[in-house]
Structure formats: structure tokens, C-alpha cells
Protein backbone atom coordinates (compact mmCIF):
# COMPACT_ATOMS: atom_id res chain seq x y z
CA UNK A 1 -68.83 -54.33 57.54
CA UNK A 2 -66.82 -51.19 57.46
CA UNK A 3 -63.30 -51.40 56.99
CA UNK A 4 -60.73 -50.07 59.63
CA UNK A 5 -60.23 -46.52 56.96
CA UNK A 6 -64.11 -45.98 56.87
CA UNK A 7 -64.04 -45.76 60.40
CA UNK A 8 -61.51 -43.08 60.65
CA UNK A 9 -62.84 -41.26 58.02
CA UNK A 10 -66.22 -41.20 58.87
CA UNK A 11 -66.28 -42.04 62.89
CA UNK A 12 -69.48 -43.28 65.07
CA UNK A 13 -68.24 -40.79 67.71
CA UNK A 14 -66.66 -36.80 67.40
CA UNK A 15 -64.90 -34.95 69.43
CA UNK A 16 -66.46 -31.41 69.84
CA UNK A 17 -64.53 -29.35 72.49
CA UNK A 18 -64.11 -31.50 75.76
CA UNK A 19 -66.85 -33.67 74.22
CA UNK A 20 -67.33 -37.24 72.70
CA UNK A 21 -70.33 -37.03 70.38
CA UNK A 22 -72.48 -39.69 68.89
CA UNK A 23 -72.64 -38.97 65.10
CA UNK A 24 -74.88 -40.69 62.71
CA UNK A 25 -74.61 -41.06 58.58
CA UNK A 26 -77.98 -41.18 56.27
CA UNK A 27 -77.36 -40.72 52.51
CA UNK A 28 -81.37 -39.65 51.59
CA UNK A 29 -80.83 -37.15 48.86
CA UNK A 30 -83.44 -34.28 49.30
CA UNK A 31 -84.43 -35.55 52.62
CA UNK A 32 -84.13 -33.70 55.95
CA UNK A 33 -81.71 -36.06 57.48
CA UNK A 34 -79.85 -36.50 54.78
CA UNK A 35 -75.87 -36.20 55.51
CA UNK A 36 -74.30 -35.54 59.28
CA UNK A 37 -76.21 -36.32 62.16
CA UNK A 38 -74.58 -34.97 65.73
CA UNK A 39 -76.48 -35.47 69.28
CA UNK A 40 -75.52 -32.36 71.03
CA UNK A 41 -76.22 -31.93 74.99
CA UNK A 42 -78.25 -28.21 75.41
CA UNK A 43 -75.18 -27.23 77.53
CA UNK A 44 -72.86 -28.04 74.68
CA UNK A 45 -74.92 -26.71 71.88
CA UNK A 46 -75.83 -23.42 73.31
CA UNK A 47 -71.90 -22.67 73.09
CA UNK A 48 -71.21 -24.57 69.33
CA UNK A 49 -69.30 -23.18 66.95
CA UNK A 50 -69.77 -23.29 63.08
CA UNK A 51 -65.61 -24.33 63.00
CA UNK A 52 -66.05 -27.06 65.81
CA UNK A 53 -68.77 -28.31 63.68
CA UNK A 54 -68.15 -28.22 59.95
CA UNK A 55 -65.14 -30.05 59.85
CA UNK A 56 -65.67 -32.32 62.45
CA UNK A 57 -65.92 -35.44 59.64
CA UNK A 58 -62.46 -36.60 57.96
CA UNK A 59 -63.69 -38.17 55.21
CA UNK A 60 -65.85 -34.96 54.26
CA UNK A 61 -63.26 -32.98 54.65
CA UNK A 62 -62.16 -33.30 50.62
CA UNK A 63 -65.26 -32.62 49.93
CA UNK A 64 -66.23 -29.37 51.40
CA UNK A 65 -63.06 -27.97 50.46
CA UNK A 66 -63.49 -28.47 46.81
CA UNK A 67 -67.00 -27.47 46.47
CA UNK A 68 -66.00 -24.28 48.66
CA UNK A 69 -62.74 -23.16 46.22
CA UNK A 70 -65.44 -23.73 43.43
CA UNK A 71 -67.87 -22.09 44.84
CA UNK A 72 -65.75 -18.68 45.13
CA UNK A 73 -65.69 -15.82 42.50
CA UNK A 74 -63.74 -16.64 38.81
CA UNK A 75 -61.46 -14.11 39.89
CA UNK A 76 -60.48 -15.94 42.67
CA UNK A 77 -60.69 -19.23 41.39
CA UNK A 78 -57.89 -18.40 38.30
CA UNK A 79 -55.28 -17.47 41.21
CA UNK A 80 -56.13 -20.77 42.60
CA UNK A 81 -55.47 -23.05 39.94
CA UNK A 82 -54.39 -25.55 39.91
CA UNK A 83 -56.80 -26.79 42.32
CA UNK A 84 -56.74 -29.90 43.28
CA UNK A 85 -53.13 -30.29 44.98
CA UNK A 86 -55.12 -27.24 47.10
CA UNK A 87 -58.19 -29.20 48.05
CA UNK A 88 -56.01 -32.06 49.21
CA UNK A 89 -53.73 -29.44 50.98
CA UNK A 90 -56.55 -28.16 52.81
CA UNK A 91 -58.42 -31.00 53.99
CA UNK A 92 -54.81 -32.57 54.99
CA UNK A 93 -53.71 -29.16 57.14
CA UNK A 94 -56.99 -26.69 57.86
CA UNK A 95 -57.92 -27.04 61.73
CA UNK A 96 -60.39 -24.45 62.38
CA UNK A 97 -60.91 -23.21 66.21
CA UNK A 98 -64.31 -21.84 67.58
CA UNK A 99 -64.53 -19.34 65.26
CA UNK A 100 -66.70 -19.28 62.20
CA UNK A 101 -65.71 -21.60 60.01
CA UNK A 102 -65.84 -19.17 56.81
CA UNK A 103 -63.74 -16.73 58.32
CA UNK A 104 -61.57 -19.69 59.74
CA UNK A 105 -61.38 -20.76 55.98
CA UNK A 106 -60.67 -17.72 54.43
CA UNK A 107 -58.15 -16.78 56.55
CA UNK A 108 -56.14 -20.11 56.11
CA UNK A 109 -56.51 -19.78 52.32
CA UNK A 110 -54.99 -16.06 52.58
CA UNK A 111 -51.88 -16.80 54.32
CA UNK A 112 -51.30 -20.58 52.62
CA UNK A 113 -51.67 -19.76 49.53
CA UNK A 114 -51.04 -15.78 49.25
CA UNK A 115 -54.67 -15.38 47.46
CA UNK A 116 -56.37 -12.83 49.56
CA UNK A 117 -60.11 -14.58 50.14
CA UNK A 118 -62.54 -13.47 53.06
CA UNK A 119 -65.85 -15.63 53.98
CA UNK A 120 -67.54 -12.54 52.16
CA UNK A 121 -66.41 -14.26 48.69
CA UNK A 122 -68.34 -16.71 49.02
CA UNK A 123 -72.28 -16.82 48.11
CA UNK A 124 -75.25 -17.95 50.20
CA UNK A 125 -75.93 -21.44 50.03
CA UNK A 126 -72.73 -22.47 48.79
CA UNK A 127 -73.03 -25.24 50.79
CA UNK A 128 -75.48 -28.23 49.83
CA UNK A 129 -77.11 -29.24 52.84
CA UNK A 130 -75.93 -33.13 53.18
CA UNK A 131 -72.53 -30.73 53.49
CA UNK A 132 -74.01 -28.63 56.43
CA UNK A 133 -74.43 -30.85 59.47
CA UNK A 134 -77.47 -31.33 61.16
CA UNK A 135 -77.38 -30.81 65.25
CA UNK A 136 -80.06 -32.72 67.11
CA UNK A 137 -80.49 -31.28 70.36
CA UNK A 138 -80.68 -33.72 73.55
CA UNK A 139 -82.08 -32.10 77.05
CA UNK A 140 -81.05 -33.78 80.91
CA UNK A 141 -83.73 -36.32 80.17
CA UNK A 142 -82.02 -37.35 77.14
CA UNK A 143 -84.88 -36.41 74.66
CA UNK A 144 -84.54 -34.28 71.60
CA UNK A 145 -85.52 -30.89 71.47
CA UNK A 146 -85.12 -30.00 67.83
CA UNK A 147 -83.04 -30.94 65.00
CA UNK A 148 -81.27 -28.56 62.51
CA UNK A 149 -78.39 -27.57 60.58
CA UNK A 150 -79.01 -23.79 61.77
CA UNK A 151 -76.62 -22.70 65.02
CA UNK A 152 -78.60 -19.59 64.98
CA UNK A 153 -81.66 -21.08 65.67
CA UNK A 154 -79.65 -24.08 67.90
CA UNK A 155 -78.62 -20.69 69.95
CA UNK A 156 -82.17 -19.26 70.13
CA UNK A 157 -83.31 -22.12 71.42
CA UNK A 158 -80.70 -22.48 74.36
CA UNK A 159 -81.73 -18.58 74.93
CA UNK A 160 -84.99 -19.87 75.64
CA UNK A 161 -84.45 -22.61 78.02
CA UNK A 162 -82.46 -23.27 81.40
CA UNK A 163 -79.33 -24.76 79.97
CA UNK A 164 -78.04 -25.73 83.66
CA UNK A 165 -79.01 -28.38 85.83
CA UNK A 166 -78.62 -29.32 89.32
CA UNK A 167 -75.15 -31.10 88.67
CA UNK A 168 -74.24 -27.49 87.62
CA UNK A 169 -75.47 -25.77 89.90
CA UNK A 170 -73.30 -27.92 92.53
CA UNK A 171 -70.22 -27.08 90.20
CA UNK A 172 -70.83 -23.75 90.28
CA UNK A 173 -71.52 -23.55 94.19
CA UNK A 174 -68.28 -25.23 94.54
CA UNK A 175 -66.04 -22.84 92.29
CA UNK A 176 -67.48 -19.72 91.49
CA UNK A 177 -66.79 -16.82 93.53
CA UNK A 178 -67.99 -13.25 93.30
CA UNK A 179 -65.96 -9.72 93.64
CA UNK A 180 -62.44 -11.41 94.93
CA UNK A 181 -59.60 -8.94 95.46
CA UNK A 182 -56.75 -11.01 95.46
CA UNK A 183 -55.76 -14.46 94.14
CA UNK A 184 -57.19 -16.70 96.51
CA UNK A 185 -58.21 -19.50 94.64
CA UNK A 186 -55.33 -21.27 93.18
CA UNK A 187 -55.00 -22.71 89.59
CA UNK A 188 -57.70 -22.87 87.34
CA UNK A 189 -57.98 -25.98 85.43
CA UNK A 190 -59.01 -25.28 82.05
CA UNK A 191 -62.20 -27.57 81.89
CA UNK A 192 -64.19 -29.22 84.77
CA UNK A 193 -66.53 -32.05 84.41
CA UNK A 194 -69.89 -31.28 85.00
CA UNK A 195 -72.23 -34.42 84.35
CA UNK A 196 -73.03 -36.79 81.31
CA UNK A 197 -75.88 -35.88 79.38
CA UNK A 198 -77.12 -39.26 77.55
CA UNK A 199 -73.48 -40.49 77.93
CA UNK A 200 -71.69 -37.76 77.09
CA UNK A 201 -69.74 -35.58 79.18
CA UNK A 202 -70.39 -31.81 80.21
CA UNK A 203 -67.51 -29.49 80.51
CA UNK A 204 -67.95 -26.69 82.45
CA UNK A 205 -64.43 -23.67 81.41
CA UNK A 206 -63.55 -21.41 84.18
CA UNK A 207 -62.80 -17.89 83.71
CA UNK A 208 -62.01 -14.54 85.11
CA UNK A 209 -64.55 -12.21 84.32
CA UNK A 210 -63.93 -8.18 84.77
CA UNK A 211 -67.59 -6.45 86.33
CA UNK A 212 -67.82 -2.99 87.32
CA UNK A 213 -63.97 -2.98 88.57
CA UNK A 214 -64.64 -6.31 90.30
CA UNK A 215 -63.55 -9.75 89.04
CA UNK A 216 -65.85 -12.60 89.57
CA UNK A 217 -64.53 -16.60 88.88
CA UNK A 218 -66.88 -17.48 86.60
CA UNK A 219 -67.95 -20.63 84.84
């Protein structure tokens, strides 16, 4: 059975924004599930970032770091030697936002180690794909819509498809307002719950949104 480290290293659930995701392990060299398994909601998904989801396995974490610094130009590589007490450094203190995870990198490398590195520096595919995690896309009925390790294509998808259900549309009936002209709505809470998608929660973020001199409460 796994030990009480495994588990923290390499959890059954993630936490992905306001989410608690089930996450799944296969090691299948050269197979398509090989690696990082998440089950994403469509609602979540359509609004996943490549930082929420790179580093969202601790005991990977070592990993990706070292086959990223050794992936990066010579050049760059000399004025990061030595390496390793680096690696460790960055898989004990990187915490990327929603950004892109490159550019999250690059940027953390640049001001913690004074080695000026952008997410151009580093070539295609310098990630192998048990490294890259795979996303397998859950609708309201629970069933999968596609599974793949491309957000682009995780995006077009959402594009495609009615990412809100009836449990939103009740949310939004009940805080969204159109064109208000003064601040008649009280405090925003930063995240409301929507509805579980195969047992995992929906968070709906409200916001201000600026339209044609108007501002609408969005979420």
C-alpha cells in the first residue's frame, strides 16, 4: 500500500482553482495514458490554465524542473550551474498562478537566480509527454468528452459546446445584473458555488465588467 509520503507527493485528488480534482497515475511508456490523468468538469476546463495544471503534482515537481533547466540553451545552462541545489530550489519555492506556466517559469528563474531566461529559451517538445498532463474532459452527465494533454484543443472544444447548465443559469439569474449606475449590490464574494459536476464542485468568480460606458456584474 502506499505510504503516508507517496500520498502527498503524488495525491488521488488536486486542487485546481476552487476545485478538488480526481487525478489518476499510469506508468505505460509510449502509451497515450501514460503519466497524469485529471477529470476536469467542461466549466472548469474551458477556463484551465497551463500553470494551474503543470505543477499541480508534488512529487513531479523535481522532475520537470530538471529536465526544463536542461532542456534550455548551453548558454544558459553554464550560468546555471551548479544545478541541482536549483532544481531542488525550484520545485521547493515555484508556485505558478493562471498564467502560462513557461512564462510563469521563466520569470521565477530571472529574478531567483539573476539569469535572465524567457519561455522563448526553451525548444518545442521539451517536455516528454508522461511530463505533460493529460485532461479528460467530463460533461453534466458525467461522461467524457475527450482526453488530451493539449489546453488549446481542451479550449476549442469548450468553444464548441454550452459550458453552462441550468444550475448556472439559476446562479446567474440570481447575481448578475446589467448596466448598474451605482453600487447597489453589496460585496462580491470572490467565488460562488455553482453545482458538482461528477462530485466535484463548480465555482462560478464574479466580476465587474466595463461595456460601452456601462458596467455589468458579471459571472
Amino acid at each position: 500500500s502506499a505510504s503516508a509520503e507517496e500520498l502527498t507527493l503524488f495525491p488521488d485528488k488536486v486542487s485546481l482553482g476552487h476545485s478538488v480534482l480526481p487525478v489518476n497515475y499510469n506508468y505505460s511508456p509510449g502509451s497515450e495514458d501514460d503519466g497524469v490523468t485529471v477529470q476536469v468538469p467542461l466549466a472548469v476546463a474551458a477556463v484551465l490554465t497551463s500553470g494551474q495544471l503543470q505543477w499541480m503534482v508534488p512529487g513531479l515537481r523535481e522532475e520537470l524542473a530538471g529536465v526544463l533547466l536542461r532542456a534550455l540553451p548551453k548558454s544558459l545552462r553554464r550560468e546555471l550551474q551548479p544545478m541541482e541545489p536549483k532544481i531542488k530550489a525550484i520545485a521547493a519555492g515555484f508556485a505558478p498562478g493562471r498564467g502560462e506556466f513557461l512564462d510563469e517559469l521563466a520569470d521565477y528563474i530571472t529574478k531567483q537566480f539573476r539569469v535572465q531566461v524567457s519561455a522563448a529559451d526553451w525548444p518545442p517538445g521539451s517536455l516528454p509527454p508522461h511530463l505533460q498532463p493529460r485532461v479528460e474532459v467530463m460533461d453534466h452527465q458525467n461522461q467524457a468528452i475527450t482526453k488530451t494533454r493539449d489546453l488549446s484543443l481542451i479550449r476549442a472544444e469548450a468553444d464548441k459546446r454550452d459550458v453552462r447548465s441550468r444550475a448556472w443559469d439559476h446562479t446567474a439569474g440570481k447575481w448578475e445584473q446589467p448596466a448598474v449606475t451605482c453600487w447597489s449590490f453589496g460585496d462580491l464574494p470572490e467565488s460562488i458555488r455553482v453545482e458538482e459536476v461528477g462530485g466535484n464542485p463548480v465555482f462560478a468568480y464574479p466580476a465587474l465588467v466595463d461595456r460601452e460606458g456601462e458596467v455589468d456584474v458579471r459571472l
